[in-house]
Every structure is written in C-alpha cells, then in structure tokens.
C-alpha atoms as a PDB file:
ATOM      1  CA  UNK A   1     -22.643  -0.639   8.272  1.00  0.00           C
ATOM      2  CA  UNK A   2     -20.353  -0.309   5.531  1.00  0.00           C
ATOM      3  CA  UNK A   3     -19.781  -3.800   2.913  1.00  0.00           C
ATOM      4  CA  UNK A   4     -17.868  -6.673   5.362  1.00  0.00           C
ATOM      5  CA  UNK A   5     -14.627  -7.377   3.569  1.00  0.00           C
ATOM      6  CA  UNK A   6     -13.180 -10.070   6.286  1.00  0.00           C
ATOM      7  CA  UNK A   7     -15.131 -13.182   8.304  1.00  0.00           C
ATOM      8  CA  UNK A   8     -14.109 -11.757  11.123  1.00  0.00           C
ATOM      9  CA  UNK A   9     -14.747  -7.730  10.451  1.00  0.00           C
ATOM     10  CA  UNK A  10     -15.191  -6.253  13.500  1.00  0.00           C
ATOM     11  CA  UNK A  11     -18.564  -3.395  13.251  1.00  0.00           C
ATOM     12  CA  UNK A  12     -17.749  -0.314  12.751  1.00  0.00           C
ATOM     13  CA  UNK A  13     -20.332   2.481  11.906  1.00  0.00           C
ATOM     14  CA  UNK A  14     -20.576   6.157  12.264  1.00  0.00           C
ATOM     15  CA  UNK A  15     -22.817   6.098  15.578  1.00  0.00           C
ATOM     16  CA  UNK A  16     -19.806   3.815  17.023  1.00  0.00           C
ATOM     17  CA  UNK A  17     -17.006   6.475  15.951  1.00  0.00           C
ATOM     18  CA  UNK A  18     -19.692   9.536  16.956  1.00  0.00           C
ATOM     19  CA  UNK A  19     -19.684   7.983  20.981  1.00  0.00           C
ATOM     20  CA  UNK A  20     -15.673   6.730  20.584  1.00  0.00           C
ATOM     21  CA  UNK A  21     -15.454  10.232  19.415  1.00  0.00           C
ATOM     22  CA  UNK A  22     -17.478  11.958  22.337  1.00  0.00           C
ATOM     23  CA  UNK A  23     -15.796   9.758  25.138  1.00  0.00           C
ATOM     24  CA  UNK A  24     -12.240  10.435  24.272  1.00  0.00           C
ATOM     25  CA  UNK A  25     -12.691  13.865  22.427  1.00  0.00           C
ATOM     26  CA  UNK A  26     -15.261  15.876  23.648  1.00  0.00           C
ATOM     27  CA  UNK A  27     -14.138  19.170  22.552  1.00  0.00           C
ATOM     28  CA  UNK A  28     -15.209  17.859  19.026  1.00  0.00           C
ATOM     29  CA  UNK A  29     -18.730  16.772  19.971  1.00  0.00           C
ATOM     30  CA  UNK A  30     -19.623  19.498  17.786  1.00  0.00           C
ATOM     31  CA  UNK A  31     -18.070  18.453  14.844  1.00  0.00           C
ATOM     32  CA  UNK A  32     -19.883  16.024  11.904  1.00  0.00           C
ATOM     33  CA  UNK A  33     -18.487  12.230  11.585  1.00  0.00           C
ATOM     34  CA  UNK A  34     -18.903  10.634   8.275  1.00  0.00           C
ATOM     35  CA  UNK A  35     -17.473   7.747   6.720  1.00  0.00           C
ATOM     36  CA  UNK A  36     -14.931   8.095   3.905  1.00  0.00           C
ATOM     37  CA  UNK A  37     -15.866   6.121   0.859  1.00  0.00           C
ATOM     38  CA  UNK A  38     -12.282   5.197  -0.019  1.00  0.00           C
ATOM     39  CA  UNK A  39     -11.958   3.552   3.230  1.00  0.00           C
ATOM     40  CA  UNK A  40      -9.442   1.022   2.806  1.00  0.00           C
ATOM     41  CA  UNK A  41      -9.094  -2.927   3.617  1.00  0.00           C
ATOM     42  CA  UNK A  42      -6.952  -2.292   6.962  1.00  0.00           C
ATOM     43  CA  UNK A  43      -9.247   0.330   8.977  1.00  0.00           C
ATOM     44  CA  UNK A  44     -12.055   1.619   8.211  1.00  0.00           C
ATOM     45  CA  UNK A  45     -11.902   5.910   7.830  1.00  0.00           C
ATOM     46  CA  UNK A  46     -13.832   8.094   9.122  1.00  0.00           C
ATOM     47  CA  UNK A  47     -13.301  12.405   8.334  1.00  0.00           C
ATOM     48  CA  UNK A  48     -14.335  14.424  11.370  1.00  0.00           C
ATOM     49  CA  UNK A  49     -15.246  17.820  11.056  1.00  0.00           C
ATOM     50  CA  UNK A  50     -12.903  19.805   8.101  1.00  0.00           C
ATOM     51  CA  UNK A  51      -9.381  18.335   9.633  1.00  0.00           C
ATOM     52  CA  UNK A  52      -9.341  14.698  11.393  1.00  0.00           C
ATOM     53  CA  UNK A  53      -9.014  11.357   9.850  1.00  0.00           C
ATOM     54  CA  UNK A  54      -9.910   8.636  12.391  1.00  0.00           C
ATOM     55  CA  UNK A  55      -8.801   5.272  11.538  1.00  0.00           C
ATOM     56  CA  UNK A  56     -10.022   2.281  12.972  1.00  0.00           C
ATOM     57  CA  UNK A  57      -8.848  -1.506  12.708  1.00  0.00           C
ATOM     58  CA  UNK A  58     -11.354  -3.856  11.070  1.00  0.00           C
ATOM     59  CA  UNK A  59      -9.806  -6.906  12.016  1.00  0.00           C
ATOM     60  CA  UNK A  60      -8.930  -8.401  15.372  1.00  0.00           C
ATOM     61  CA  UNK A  61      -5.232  -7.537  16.627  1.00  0.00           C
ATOM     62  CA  UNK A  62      -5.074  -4.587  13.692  1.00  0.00           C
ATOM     63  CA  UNK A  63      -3.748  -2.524  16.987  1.00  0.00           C
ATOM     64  CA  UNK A  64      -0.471  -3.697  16.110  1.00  0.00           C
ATOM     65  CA  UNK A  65      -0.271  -1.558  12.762  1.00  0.00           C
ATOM     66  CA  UNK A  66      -1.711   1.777  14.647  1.00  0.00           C
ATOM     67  CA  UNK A  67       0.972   1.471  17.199  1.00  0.00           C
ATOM     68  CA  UNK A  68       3.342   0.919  14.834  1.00  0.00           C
ATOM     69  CA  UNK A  69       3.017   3.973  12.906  1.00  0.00           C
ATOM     70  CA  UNK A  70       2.488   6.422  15.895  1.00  0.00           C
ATOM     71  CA  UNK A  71       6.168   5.292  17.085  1.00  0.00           C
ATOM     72  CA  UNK A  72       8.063   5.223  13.826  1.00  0.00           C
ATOM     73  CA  UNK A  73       6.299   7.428  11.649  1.00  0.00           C
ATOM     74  CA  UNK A  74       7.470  10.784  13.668  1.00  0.00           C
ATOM     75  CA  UNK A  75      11.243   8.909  13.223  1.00  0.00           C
ATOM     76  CA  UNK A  76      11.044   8.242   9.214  1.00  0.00           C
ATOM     77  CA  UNK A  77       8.728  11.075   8.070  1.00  0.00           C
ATOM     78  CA  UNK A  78      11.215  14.030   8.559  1.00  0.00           C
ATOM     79  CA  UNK A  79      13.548  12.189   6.105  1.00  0.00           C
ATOM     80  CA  UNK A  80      10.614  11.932   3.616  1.00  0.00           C
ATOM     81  CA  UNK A  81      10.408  14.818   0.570  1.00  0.00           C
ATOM     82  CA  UNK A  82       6.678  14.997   0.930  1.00  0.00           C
ATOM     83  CA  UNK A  83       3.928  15.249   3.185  1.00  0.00           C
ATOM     84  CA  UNK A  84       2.582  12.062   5.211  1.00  0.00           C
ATOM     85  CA  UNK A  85       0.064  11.505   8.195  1.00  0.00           C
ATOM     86  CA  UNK A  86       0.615  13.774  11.442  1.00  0.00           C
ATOM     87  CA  UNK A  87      -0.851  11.125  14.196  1.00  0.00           C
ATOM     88  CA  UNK A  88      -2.521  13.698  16.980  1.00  0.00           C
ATOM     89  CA  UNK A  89      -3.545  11.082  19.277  1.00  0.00           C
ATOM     90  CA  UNK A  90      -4.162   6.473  19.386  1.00  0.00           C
ATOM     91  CA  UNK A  91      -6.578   5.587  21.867  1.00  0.00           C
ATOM     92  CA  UNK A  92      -6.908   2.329  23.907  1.00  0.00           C
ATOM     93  CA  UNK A  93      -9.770  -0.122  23.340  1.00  0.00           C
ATOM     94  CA  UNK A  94     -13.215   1.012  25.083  1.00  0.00           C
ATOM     95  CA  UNK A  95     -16.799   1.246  24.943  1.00  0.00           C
ATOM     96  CA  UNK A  96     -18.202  -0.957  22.097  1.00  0.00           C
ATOM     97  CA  UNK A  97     -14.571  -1.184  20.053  1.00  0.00           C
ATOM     98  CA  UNK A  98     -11.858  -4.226  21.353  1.00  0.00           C
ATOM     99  CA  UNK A  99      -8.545  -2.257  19.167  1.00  0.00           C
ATOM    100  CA  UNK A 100      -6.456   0.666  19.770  1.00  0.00           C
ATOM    101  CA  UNK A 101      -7.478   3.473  17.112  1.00  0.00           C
ATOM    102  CA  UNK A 102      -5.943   6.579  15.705  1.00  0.00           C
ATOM    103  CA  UNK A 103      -6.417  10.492  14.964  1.00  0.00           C
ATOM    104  CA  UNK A 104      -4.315  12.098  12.393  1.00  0.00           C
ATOM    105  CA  UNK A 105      -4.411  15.050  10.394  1.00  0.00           C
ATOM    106  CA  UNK A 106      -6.658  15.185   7.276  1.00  0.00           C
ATOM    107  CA  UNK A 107      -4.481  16.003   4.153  1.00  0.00           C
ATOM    108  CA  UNK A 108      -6.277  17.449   0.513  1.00  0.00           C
ATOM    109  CA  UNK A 109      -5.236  15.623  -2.619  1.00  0.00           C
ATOM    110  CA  UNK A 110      -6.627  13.461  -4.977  1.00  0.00           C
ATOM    111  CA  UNK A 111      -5.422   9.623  -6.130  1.00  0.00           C
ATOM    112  CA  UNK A 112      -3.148   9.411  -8.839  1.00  0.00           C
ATOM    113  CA  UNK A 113      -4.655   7.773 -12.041  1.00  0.00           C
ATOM    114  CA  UNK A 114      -4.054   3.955 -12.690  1.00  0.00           C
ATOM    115  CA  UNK A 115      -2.754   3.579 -15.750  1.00  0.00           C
ATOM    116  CA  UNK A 116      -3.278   1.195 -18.057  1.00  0.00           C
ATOM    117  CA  UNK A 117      -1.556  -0.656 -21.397  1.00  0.00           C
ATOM    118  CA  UNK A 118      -3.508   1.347 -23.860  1.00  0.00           C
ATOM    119  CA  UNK A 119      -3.219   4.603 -21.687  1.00  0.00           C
ATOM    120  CA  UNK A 120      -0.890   7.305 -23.506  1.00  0.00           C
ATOM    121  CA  UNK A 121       1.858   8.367 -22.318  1.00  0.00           C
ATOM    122  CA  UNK A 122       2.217  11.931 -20.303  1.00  0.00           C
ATOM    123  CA  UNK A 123       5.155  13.358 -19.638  1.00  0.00           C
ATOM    124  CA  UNK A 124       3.397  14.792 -16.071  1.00  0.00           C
ATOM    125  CA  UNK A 125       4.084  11.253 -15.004  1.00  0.00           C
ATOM    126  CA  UNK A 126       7.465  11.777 -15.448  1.00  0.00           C
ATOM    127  CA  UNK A 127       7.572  14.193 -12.534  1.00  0.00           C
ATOM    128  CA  UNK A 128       5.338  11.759 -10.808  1.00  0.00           C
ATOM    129  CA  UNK A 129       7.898   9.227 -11.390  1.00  0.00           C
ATOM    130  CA  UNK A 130      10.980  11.438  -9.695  1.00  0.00           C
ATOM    131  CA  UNK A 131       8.874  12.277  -6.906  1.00  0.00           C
ATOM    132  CA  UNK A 132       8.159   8.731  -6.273  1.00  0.00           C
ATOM    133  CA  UNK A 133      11.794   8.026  -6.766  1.00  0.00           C
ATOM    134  CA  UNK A 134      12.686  10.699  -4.157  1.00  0.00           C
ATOM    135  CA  UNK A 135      10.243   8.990  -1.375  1.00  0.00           C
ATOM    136  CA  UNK A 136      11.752   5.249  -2.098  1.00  0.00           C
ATOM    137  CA  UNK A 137      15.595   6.258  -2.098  1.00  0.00           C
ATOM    138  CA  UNK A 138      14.839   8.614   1.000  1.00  0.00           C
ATOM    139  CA  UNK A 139      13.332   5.518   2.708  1.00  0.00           C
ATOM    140  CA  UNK A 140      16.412   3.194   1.730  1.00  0.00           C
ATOM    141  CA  UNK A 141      18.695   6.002   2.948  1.00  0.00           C
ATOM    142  CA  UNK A 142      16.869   6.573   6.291  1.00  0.00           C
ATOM    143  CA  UNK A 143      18.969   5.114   9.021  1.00  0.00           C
ATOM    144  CA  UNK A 144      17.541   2.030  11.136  1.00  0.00           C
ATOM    145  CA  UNK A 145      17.889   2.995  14.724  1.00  0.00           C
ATOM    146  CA  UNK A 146      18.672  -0.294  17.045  1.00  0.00           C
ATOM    147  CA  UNK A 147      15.229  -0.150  18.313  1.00  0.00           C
ATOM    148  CA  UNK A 148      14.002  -0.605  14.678  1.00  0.00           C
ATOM    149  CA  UNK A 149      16.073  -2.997  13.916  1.00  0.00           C
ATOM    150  CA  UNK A 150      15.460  -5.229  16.863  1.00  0.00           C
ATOM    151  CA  UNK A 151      12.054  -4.851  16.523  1.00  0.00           C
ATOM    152  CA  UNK A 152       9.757  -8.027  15.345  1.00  0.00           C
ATOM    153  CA  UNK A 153       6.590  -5.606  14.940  1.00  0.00           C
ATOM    154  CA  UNK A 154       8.673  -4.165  12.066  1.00  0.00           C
ATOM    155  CA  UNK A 155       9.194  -7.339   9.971  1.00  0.00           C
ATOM    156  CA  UNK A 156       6.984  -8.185   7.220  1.00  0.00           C
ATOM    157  CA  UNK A 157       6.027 -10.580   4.378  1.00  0.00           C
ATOM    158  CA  UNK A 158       6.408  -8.006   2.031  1.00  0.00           C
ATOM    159  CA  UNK A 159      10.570  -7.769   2.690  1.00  0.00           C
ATOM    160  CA  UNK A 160      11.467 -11.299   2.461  1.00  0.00           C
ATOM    161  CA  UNK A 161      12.968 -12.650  -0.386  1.00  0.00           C
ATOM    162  CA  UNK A 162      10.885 -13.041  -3.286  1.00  0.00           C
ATOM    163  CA  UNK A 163      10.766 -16.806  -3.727  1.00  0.00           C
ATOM    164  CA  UNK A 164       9.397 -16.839   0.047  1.00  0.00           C
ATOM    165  CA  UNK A 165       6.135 -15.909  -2.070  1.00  0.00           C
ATOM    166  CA  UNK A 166       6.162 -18.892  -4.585  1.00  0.00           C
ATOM    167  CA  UNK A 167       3.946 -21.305  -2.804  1.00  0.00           C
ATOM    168  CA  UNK A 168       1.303 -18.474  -2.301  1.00  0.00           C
ATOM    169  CA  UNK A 169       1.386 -17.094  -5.297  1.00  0.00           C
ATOM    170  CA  UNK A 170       1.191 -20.368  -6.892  1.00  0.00           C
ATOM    171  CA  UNK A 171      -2.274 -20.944  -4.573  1.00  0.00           C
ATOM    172  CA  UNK A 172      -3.232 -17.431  -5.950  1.00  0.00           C
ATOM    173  CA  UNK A 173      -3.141 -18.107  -9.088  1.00  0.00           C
ATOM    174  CA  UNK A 174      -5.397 -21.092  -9.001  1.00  0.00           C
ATOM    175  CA  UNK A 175      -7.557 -18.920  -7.080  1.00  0.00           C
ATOM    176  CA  UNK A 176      -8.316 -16.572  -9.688  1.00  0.00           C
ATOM    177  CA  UNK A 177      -8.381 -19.137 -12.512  1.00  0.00           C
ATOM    178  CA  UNK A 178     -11.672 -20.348 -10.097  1.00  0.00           C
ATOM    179  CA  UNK A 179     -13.331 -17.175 -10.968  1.00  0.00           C
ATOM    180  CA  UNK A 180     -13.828 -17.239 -14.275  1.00  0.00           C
ATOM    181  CA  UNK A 181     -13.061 -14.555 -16.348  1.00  0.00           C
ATOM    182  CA  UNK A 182     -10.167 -13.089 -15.156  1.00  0.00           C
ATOM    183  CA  UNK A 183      -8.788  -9.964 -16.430  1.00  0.00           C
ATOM    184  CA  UNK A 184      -5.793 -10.739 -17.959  1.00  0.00           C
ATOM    185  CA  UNK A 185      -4.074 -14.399 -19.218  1.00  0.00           C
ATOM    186  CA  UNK A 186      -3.417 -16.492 -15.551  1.00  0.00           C
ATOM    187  CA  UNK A 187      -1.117 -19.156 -18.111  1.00  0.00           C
ATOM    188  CA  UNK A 188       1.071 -16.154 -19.531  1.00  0.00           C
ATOM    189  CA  UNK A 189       1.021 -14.921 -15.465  1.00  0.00           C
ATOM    190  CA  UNK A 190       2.926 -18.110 -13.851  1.00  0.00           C
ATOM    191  CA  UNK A 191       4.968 -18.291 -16.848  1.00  0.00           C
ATOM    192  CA  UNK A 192       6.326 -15.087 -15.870  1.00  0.00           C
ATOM    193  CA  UNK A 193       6.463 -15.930 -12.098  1.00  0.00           C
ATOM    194  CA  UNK A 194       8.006 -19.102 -13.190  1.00  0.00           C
ATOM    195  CA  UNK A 195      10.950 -16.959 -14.917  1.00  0.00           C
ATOM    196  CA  UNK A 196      10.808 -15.136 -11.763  1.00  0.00           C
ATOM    197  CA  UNK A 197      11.628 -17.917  -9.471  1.00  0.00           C
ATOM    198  CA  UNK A 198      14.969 -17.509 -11.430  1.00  0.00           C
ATOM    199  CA  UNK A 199      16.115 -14.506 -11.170  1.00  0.00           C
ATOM    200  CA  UNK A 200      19.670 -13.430  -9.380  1.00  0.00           C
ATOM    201  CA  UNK A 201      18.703 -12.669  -6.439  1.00  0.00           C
ATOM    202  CA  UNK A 202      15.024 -14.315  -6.022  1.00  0.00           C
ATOM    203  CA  UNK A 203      16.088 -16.298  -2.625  1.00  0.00           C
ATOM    204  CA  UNK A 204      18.977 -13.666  -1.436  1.00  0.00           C
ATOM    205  CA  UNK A 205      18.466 -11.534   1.476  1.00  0.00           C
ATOM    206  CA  UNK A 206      20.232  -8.241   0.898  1.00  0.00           C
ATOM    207  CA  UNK A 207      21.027  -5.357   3.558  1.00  0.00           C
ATOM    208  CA  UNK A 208      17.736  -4.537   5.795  1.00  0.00           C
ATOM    209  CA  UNK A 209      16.504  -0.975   4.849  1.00  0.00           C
ATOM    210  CA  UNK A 210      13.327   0.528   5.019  1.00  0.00           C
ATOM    211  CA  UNK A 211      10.571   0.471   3.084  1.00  0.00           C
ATOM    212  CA  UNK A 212       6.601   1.563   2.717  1.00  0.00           C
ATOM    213  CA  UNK A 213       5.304  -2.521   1.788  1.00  0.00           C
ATOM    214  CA  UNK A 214       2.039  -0.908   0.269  1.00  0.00           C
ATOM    215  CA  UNK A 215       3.185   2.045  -2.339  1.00  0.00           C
ATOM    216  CA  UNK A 216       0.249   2.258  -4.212  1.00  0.00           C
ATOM    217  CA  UNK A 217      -1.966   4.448  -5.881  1.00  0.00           C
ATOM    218  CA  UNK A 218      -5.136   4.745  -2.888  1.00  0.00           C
ATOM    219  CA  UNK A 219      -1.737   5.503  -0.756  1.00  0.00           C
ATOM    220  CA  UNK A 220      -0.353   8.269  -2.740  1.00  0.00           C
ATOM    221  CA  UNK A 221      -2.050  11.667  -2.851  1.00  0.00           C
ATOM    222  CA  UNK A 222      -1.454  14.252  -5.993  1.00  0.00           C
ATOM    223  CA  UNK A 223      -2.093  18.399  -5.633  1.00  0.00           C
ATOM    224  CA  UNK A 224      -1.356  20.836  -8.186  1.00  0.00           C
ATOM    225  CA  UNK A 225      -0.062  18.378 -10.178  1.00  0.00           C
ATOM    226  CA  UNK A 226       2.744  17.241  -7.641  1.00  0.00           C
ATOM    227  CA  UNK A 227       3.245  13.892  -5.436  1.00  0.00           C
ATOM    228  CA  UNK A 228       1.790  15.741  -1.936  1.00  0.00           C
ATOM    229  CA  UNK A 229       1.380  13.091   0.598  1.00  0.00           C
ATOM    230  CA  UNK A 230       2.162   8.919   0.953  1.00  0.00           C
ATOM    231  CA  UNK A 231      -0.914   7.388   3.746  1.00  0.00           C
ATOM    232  CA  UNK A 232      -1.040   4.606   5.844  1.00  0.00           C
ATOM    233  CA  UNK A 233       2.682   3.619   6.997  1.00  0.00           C
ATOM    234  CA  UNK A 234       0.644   0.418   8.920  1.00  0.00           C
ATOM    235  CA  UNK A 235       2.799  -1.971   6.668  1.00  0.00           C
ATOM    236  CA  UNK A 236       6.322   0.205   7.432  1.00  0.00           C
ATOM    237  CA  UNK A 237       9.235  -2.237   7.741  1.00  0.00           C
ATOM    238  CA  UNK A 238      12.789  -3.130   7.618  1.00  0.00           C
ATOM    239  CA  UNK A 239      13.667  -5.990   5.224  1.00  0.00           C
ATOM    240  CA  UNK A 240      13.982  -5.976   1.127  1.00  0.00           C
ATOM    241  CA  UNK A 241      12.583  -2.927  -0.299  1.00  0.00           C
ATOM    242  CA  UNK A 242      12.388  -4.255  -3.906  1.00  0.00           C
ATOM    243  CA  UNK A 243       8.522  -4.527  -3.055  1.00  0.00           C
ATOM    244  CA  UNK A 244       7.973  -0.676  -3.317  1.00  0.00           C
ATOM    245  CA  UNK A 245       9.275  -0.898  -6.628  1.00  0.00           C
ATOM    246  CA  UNK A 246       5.436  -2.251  -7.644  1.00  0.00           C
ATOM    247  CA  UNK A 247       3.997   0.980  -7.514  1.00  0.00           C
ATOM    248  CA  UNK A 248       5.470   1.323 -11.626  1.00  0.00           C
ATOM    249  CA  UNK A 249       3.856  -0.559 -12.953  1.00  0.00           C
ATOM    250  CA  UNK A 250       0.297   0.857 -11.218  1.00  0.00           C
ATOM    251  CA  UNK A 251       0.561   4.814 -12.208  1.00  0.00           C
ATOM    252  CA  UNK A 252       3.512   5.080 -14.173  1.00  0.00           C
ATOM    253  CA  UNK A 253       3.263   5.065 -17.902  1.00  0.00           C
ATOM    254  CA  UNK A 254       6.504   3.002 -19.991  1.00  0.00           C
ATOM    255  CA  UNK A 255       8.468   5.873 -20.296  1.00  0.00           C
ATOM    256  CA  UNK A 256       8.084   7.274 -16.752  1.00  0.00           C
ATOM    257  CA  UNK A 257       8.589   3.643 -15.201  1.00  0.00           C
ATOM    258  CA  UNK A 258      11.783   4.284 -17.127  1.00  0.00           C
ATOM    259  CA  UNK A 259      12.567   7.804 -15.082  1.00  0.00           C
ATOM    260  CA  UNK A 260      11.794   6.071 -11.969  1.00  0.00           C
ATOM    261  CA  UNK A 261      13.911   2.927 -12.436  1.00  0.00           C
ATOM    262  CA  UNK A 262      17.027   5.216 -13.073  1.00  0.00           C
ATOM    263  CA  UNK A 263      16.239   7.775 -10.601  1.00  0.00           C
ATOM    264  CA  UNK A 264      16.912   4.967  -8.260  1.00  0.00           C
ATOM    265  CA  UNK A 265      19.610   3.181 -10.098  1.00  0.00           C
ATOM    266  CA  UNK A 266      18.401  -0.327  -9.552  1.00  0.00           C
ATOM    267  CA  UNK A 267      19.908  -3.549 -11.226  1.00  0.00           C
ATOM    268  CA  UNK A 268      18.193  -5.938 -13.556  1.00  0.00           C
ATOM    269  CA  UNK A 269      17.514  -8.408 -11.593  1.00  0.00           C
ATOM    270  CA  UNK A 270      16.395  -6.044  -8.540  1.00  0.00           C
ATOM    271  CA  UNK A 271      13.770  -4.085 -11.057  1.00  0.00           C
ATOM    272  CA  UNK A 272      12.203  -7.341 -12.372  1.00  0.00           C
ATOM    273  CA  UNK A 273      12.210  -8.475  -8.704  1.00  0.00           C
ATOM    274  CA  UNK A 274      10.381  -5.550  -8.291  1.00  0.00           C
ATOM    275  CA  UNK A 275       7.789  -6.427 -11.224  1.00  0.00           C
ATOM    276  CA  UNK A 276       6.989  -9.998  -9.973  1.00  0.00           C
ATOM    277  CA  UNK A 277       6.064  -8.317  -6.655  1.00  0.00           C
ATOM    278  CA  UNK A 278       3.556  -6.337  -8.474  1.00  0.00           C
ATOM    279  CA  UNK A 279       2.116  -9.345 -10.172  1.00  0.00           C
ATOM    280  CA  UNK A 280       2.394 -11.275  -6.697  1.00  0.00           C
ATOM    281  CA  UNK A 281       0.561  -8.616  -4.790  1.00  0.00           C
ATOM    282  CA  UNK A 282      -1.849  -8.158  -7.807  1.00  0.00           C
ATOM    283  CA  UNK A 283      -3.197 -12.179  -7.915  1.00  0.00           C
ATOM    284  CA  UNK A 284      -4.277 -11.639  -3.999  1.00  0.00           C
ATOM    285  CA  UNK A 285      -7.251  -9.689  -5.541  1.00  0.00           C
ATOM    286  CA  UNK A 286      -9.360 -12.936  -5.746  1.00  0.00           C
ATOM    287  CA  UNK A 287     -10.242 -11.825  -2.154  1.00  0.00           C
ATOM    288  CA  UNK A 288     -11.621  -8.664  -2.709  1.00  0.00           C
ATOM    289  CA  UNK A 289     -12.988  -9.771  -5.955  1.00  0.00           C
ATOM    290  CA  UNK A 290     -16.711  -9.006  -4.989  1.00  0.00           C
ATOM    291  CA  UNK A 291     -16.442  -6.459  -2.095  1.00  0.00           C
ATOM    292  CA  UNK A 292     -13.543  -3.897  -3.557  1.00  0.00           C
ATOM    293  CA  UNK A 293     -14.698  -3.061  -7.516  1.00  0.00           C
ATOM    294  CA  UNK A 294     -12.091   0.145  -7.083  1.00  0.00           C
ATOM    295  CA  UNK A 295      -9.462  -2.258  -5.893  1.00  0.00           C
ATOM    296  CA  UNK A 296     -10.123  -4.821  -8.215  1.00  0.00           C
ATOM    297  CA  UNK A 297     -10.128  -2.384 -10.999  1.00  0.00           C
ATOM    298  CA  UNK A 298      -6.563  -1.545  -9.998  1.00  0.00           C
ATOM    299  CA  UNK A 299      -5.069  -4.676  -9.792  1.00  0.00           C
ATOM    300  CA  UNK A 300      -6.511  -5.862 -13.095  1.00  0.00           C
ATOM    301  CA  UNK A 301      -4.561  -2.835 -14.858  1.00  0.00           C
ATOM    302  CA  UNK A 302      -1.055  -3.753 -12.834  1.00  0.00           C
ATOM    303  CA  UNK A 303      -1.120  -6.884 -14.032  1.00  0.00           C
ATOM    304  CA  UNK A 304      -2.022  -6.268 -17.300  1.00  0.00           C
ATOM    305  CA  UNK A 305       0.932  -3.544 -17.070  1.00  0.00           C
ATOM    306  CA  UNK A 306       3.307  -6.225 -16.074  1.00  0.00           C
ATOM    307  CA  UNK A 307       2.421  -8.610 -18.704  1.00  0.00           C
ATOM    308  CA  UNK A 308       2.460  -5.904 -21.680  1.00  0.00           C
ATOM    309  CA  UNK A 309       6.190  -4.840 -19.844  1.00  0.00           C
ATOM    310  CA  UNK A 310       7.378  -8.693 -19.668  1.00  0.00           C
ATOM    311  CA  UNK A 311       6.066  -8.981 -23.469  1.00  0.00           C
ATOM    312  CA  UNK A 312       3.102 -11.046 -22.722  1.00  0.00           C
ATOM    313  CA  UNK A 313       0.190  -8.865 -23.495  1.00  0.00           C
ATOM    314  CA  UNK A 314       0.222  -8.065 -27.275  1.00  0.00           C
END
C-alpha cells in the first residue's frame, strides 16, 4: 500500500489493479502493472504495460469525477489546442473495489517547473504562458451544451464567487498557523485575503463558462519544450473561471504571468480575483502537510509567489 492521504482511503495496491485488470481486460494479462509515483490526491495511478493509465478513486463516491470526465471530456477536448486524456474504457464497481474506475491513454511529458520568488526569469516561460493562455480562453469560448448546463455533477466550489471561500479560508489559515513554521508570513496572507474580500467583483456571479478548477503544474505536461497535454478534467465545470487563473502564479515567472494575463485580456479586479484563488487553494495544504512533501513543496512557492506579486514578500 501506497501512504493513506484520507480517513477514509479506500486500499488500493498493485495486486488489486493486477486482478481488476485481469477480470475486465484480459487481453492485457500480459502486460506489467505498477504504481505511478506522482499519483495524485483524487485516484490513485497506476501505468499498465507502455500505453494505459488506470485511475482509480481513493475516496468513497470519487465515481462521480470518472463519470464525469468520460461524458464531457470527448465534448470539450476537441476545442482544446493541446493534447488531454483519451478515456478507452470506465468500469463498474467489482471484485474487491466499491467505485467506478477508468482507462485512458498514457501521454509522455514531464511537469513544468514551479517557480519560485528568487527563480530567474526565462523567456521559455513566455511560450509556456501563451500556451496556457490558449487552453483557458479555448475553455471560456467552448460552448455549454443544455445538458452541461443543467447538469448539478458539473458545479463546483471552485466557480463560485470568491467571497463564498472567506469563512474557509479564514479556518485555513488558522490551520496552518497550528503547524508551526509555515513557509511563508500567515499575518501578511489574510491581510491580503482581507483586501480580497474587497475587490469588484468578490461576491458577483458573472456568465457560467467553463473551466479546468485544478490548472496546475502535476496537471500540465511539457515536451520539447512546448505545453503537450492538461490531465485529470475530474474537477471540469461550468461556473466562474477566474480560478484557472492560479496556475500564474505556480510556473510562470513575473514577466510571463504578464504574457498570460494579456493573452487573455482580463480586468483588474478579475486577475487579482484570480491571485486570491491561488492563495485560497494554496492554505488547504495543511492537509497534506505530512503525506504530500511534492505537493507541499508547491504550494509553499505559490504562495510565496503571491505575496512577493501583492508586495508582501520583500
């Protein structure tokens, strides 16, 4: 077994996926399993052979994401300029495993690089940062069929409007302050939220569109240099898309944050809505603190990012 990141983790381990594997896919019995070890906080990954990903929920009722992205992902990907997950098959529960699971291609690429305050600038990011651009305004522009947008399954936390988040960020915050030495200045982080709270906008609830709710960089795959592939459309949605906006201040340096933000043309208010997701999303690490170092890592550096960008961080 792999490090439990939830109370209620359901076990997962390569003899389970081998037999789920065998039972429901026997003509690749043959093939190795082995588990990935970037396997995220959702499902747990596990590479078959040279060319399969299978994902699997770790949580009770994590069906609900798998479905989710086998119906809408064939709808929004076309529209996309770059690669993401071909789903070749979800299977019902069985055998020793209560949640739907999925197959999809395997795609080559490597992470991009968190950045962080003291990292120089490179003007590769800028491409990085028109790429990234191209995959958020694509998403905005994508129409929302009526079966989308009368769908519940595609309504999420992470398109509300921002001040829907003050309470739990609030709780967050206090939460990290109880673990000691955090790694960057919790006062100098609500003072920011608390600015915020007031921006145009903060409790508005503009046009539905859609949006990814988890652009970041274990999501985003690089090759030769170039944006290749965005992973795990589980959080997909239709609300307020200022959320993917975060994704800045993760692997984009100042001056390629700056490409991205007018590649899309966003207001004021809308970009710093954008940055005060980041920092939102970013205090939920106390939960992962211990079991997700990688993660961790990451979040540290966004919120240091957004500090340094809101003139916090000296």
């Amino acid at each position: 077994m792999a490090r439990i990141l939830h109370d209620d983790e359901i076990p997962i381990d390569t003899d389970l996926v081998r037999a789920l594997v065998d039972r429901v896919m026997p003509q690749y019995a043959a093939l190795p399993v082995r588990r990935l070890d970037s396997s995220g906080s959702s499902n747990a990954l596990f590479r078959v052979g040279e060319h399969l990903l299978v994902r699997l929920p770790r949580q009770p009722g994590g069906s609900a994401a798998i479905l989710k992205e086998a119906r809408w992902l064939p709808v929004i990907g076309p529209s996309l300029p770059v690669g993401v997950p071909e789903v070749v098959a979800v299977f019902e529960p069985g055998g020793d495993y209560p949640e739907r699971w999925s197959v999809v291609r395997w795609i080559d690429g490597e992470h991009p690089e968190v950045v962080t305050p003291g990292t120089p600038a490179d003007p590769r990011r800028e491409g990085l940062a028109a790429e990234l651009a191209g995959v958020v305004n694509a998403l905005r522009m994508a129409e929302i069929p009526s079966g989308a947008a009368n769908d519940p399954d595609l309504r999420w936390y992470r398109g509300e409007p921002l001040a829907t988040m003050d309470a739990m960020t609030r709780q967050n915050i206090d939460r990290c302050r109880a673990l000691g030495d955090f790694g960057f200045d919790l006062d100098a982080a609500e003072r920011l939220w608390d600015e915020a709270m007031r921006l145009p906008g903060a409790s508005d609830r503009p046009p539905p569109r859609w949006y990814h709710g988890d652009l970041a960089a274990e999501n985003l795959l690089m090759r030769d240099g170039s944006l290749a592939a965005v992973l795990d459309f589980g959080g997909l949605s239709i609300g307020d898309p200022a959320v993917d906006l975060a994704v800045a201040w993760e692997v984009l340096d100042p001056p390629a944050r700056e490409i991205f933000r007018s590649e899309l043309g966003v207001d004021d208010a809308t970009w710093l809505r954008g940055r005060a997701w980041a920092l939102s999303i970013t205090l939920m690490i106390w939960y992962y603190w211990t079991t997700m170092p990688q993660r961790r890592s990451s979040r540290i550096a966004v919120g240091r990012n957004v500090l340094a960008d809101a003139g916090y961080l000296i």
